[in-house]
Protein backbone atom coordinates (compact mmCIF):
# COMPACT_ATOMS: atom_id res chain seq x y z
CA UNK A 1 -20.20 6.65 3.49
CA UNK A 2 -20.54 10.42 2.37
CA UNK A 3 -17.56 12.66 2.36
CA UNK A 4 -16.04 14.22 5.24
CA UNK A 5 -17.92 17.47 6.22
CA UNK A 6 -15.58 19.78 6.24
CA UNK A 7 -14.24 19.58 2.02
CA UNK A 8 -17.68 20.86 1.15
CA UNK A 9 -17.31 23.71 3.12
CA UNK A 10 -13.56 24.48 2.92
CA UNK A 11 -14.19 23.52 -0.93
CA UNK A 12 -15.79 27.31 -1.02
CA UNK A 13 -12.94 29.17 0.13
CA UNK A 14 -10.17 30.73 -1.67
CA UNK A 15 -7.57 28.96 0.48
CA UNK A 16 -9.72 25.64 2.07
CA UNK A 17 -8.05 22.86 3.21
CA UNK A 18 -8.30 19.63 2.71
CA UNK A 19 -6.66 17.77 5.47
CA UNK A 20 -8.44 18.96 8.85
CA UNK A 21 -9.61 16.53 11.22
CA UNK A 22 -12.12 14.58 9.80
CA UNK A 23 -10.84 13.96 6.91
CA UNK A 24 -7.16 12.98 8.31
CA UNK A 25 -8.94 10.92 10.99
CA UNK A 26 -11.37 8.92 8.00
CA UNK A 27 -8.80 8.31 6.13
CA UNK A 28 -6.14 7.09 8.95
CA UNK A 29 -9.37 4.76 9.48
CA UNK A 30 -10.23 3.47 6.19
CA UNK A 31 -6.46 2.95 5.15
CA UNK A 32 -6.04 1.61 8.24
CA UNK A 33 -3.37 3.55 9.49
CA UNK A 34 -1.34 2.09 6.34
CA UNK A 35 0.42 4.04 3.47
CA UNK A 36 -1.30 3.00 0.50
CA UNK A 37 1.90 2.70 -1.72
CA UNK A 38 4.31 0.87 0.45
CA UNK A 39 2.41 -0.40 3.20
CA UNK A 40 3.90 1.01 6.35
CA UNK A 41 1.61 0.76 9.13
CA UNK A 42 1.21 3.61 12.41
CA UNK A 43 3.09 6.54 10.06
CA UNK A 44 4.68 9.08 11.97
CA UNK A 45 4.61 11.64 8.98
CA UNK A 46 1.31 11.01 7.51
CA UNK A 47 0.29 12.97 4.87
CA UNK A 48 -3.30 13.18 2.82
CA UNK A 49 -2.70 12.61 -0.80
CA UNK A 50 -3.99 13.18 -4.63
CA UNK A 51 -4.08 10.27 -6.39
CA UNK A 52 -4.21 12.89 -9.78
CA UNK A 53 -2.24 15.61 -8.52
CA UNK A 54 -4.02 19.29 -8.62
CA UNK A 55 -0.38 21.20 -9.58
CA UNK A 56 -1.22 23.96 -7.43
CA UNK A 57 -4.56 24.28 -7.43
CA UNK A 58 -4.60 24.51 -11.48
CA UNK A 59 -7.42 21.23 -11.20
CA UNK A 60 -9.37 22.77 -8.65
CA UNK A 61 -12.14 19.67 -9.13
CA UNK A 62 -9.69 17.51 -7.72
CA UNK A 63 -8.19 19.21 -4.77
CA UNK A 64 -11.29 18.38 -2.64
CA UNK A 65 -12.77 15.17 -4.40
CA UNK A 66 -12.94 12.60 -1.68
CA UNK A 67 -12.40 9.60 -4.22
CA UNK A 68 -8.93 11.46 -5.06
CA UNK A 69 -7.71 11.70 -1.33
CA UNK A 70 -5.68 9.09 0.32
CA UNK A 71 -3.29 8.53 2.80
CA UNK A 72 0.44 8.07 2.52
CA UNK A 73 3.86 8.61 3.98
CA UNK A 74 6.05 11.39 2.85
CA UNK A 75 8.56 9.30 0.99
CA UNK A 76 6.27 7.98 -0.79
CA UNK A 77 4.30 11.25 -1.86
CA UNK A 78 7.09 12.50 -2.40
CA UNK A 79 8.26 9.81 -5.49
CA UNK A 80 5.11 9.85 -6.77
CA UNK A 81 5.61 13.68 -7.31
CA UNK A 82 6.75 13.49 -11.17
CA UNK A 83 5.72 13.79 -14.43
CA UNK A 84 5.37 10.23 -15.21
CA UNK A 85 2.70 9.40 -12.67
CA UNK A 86 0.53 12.65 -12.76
CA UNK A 87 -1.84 10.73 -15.55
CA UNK A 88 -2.82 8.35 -12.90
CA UNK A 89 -1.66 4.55 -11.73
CA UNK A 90 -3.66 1.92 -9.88
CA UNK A 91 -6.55 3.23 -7.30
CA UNK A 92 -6.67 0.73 -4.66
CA UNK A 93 -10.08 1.35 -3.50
CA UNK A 94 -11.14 0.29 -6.97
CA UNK A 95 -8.41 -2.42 -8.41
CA UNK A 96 -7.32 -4.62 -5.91
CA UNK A 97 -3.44 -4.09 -7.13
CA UNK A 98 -3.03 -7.76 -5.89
CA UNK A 99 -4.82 -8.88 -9.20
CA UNK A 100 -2.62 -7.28 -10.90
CA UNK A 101 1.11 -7.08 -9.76
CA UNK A 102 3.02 -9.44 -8.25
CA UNK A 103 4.81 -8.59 -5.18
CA UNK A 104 8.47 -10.43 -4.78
CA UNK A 105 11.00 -11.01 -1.99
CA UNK A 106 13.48 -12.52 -1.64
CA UNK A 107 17.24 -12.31 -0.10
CA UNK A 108 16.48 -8.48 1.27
CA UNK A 109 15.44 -7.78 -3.16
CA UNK A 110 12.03 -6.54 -3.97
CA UNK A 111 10.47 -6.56 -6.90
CA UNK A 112 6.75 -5.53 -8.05
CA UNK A 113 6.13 -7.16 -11.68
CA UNK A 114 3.01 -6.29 -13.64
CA UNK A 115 1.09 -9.26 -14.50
CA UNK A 116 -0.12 -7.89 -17.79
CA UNK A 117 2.18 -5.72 -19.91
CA UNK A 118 -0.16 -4.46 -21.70
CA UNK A 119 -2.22 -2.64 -18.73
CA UNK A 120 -0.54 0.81 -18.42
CA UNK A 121 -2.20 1.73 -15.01
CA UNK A 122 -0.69 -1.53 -13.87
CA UNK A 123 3.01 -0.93 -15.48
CA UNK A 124 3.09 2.57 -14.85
CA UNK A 125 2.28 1.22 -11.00
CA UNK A 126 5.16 -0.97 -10.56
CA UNK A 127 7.24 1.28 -11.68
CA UNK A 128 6.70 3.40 -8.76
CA UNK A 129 6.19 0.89 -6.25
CA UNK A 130 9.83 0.02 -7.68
CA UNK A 131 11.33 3.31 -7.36
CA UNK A 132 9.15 3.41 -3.51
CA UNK A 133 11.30 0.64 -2.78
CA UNK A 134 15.07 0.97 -4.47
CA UNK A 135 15.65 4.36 -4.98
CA UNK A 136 19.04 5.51 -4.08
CA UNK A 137 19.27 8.64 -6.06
CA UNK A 138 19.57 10.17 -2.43
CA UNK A 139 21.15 9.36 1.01
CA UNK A 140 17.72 10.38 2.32
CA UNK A 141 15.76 8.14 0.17
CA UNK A 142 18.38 5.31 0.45
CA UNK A 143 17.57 5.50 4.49
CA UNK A 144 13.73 5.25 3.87
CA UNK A 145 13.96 2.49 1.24
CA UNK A 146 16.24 0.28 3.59
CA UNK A 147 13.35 1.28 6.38
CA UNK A 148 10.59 0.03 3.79
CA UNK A 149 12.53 -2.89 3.01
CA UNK A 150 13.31 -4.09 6.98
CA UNK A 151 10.20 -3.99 7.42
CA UNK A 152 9.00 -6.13 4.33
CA UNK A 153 12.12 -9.18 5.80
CA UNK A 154 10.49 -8.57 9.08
CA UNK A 155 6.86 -9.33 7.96
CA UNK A 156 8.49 -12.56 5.80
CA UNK A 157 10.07 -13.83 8.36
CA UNK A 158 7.37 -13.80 11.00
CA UNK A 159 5.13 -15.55 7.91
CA UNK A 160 7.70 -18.05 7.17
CA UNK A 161 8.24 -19.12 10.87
CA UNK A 162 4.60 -19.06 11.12
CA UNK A 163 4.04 -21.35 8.29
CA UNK A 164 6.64 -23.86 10.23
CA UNK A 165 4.62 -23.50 13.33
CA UNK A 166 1.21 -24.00 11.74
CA UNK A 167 2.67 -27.15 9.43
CA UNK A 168 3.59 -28.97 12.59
CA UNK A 169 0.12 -28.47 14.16
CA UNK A 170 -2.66 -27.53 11.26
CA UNK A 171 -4.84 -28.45 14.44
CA UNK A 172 -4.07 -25.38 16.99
CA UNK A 173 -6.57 -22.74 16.38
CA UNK A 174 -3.19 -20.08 17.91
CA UNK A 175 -1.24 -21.24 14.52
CA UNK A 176 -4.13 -20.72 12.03
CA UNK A 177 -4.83 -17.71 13.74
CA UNK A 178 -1.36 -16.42 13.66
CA UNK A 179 -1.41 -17.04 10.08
CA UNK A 180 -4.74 -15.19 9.38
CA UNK A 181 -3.67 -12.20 10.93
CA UNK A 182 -0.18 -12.15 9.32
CA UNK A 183 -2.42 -12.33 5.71
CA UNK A 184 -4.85 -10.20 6.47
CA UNK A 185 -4.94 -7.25 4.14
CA UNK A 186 -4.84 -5.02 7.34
CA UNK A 187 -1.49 -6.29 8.05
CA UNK A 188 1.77 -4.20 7.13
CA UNK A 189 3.05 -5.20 3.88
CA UNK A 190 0.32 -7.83 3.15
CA UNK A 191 0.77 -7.84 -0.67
CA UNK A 192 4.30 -9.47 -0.38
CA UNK A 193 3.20 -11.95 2.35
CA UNK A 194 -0.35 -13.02 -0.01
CA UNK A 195 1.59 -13.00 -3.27
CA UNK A 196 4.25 -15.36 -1.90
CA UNK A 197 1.40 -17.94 -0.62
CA UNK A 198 -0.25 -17.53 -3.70
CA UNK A 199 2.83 -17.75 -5.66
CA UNK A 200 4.10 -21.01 -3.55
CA UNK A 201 0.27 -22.26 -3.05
CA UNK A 202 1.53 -26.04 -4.56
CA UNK A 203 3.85 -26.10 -1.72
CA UNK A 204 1.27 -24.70 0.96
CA UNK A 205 -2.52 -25.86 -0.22
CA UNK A 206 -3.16 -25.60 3.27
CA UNK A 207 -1.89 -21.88 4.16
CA UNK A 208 -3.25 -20.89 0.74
CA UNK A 209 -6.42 -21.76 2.09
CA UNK A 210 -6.03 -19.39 4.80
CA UNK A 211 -5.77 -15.94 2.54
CA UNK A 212 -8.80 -13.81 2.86
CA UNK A 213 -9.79 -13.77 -0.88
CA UNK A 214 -12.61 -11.22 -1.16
């Protein structure tokens, strides 16, 4: 689909924006209402991001480049505002991060491991998706990591029960269901949910089946 209207013509004045209507509204829709760093679904302080920053304006190609817009929560903006990450990490809408970080919980801990140390996008990624999650440099940030991470136990445990539920009767279309919709990339914090089926998939051939590999 083409851009949103409006960057094109807001792209020709001194002071356009980037974040009117259409563009907040295609990219609540595409994301899918979902924070493309930490997953949080139905964000009450959305905000339209640059996945290369534009350091006030100085790249003024990238300020209104739809590929470099997308939509996150302010806590995480706001981490990914340093140094370190201004040369770029992992765009979702072209590297499915799933293929390459793994996404662990366990016991209220989260981890995000690169599967290749060698791939700097993918390093440099976990790193932040790290800091997204455990900061506590701030009582602030503390509060919204221990928000992010609630709702990551909150997702498992509706998986793992589930996976109990679904086990004792494969056969009920509600269970599989249940379980398709709870792995669903759609779903809130789907890359912790997928990687632990795929990491477990010995012990669940059956609910391994069910991911939505695409």
């Amino acid at each position: 689909m083409p851009a949103p209207e409006s960057l094109a013509i807001e792209e020709k004045k001194k002071n356009g924006k980037y974040n009117l209507p259409d563009v907040v509204d295609r990219l609540r829709s595409d994301f899918n209402n979902k924070c493309y760093l930490c997953e949080t679904k139905g964000l009450q302080d959305p905000e339209v991001e640059h996945l290369l920053p534009h350091c006030n304006r100085k790249y003024l190609e990238r300020v209104f480049d739809w590929d470099n817009l997308f939509w996150s929560c302010k806590h995480c903006n706001d981490v990914k505002n340093q140094e370190e990450y201004s040369n770029g990490i992992i765009d979702c809408c072209k590297n499915d991060p799933e293929e390459l970080l793994l996404f662990l919980y366990k016991d209220n801990d989260i981890a995000i491991i690169p599967k290749d140390e060698e791939n700097r996008l993918a390093v440099i990624t976990s790193k932040l998706l790290n800091e997204i999650y455990n900061l506590k440099n701030t009582g602030i940030r503390i509060a919204a990591c221990e928000v992010r991470k609630d709702g990551v136990a909150m997702q498992m445990n509706q998986l793992y029960k589930a996976i109990t539920k679904y086990r004792k009767n494969p056969n009920s279309k509600l269970n599989s269901r249940m379980l398709k919709v709870l792995l669903n990339t759609e779903s809130e914090y789907a890359a912790f949910k997928r990687s632990y089926i795929r990491e477990n998939k010995d012990l669940y051939p059956d609910v391994y089946g069910l991911i939505d590999e695409e």
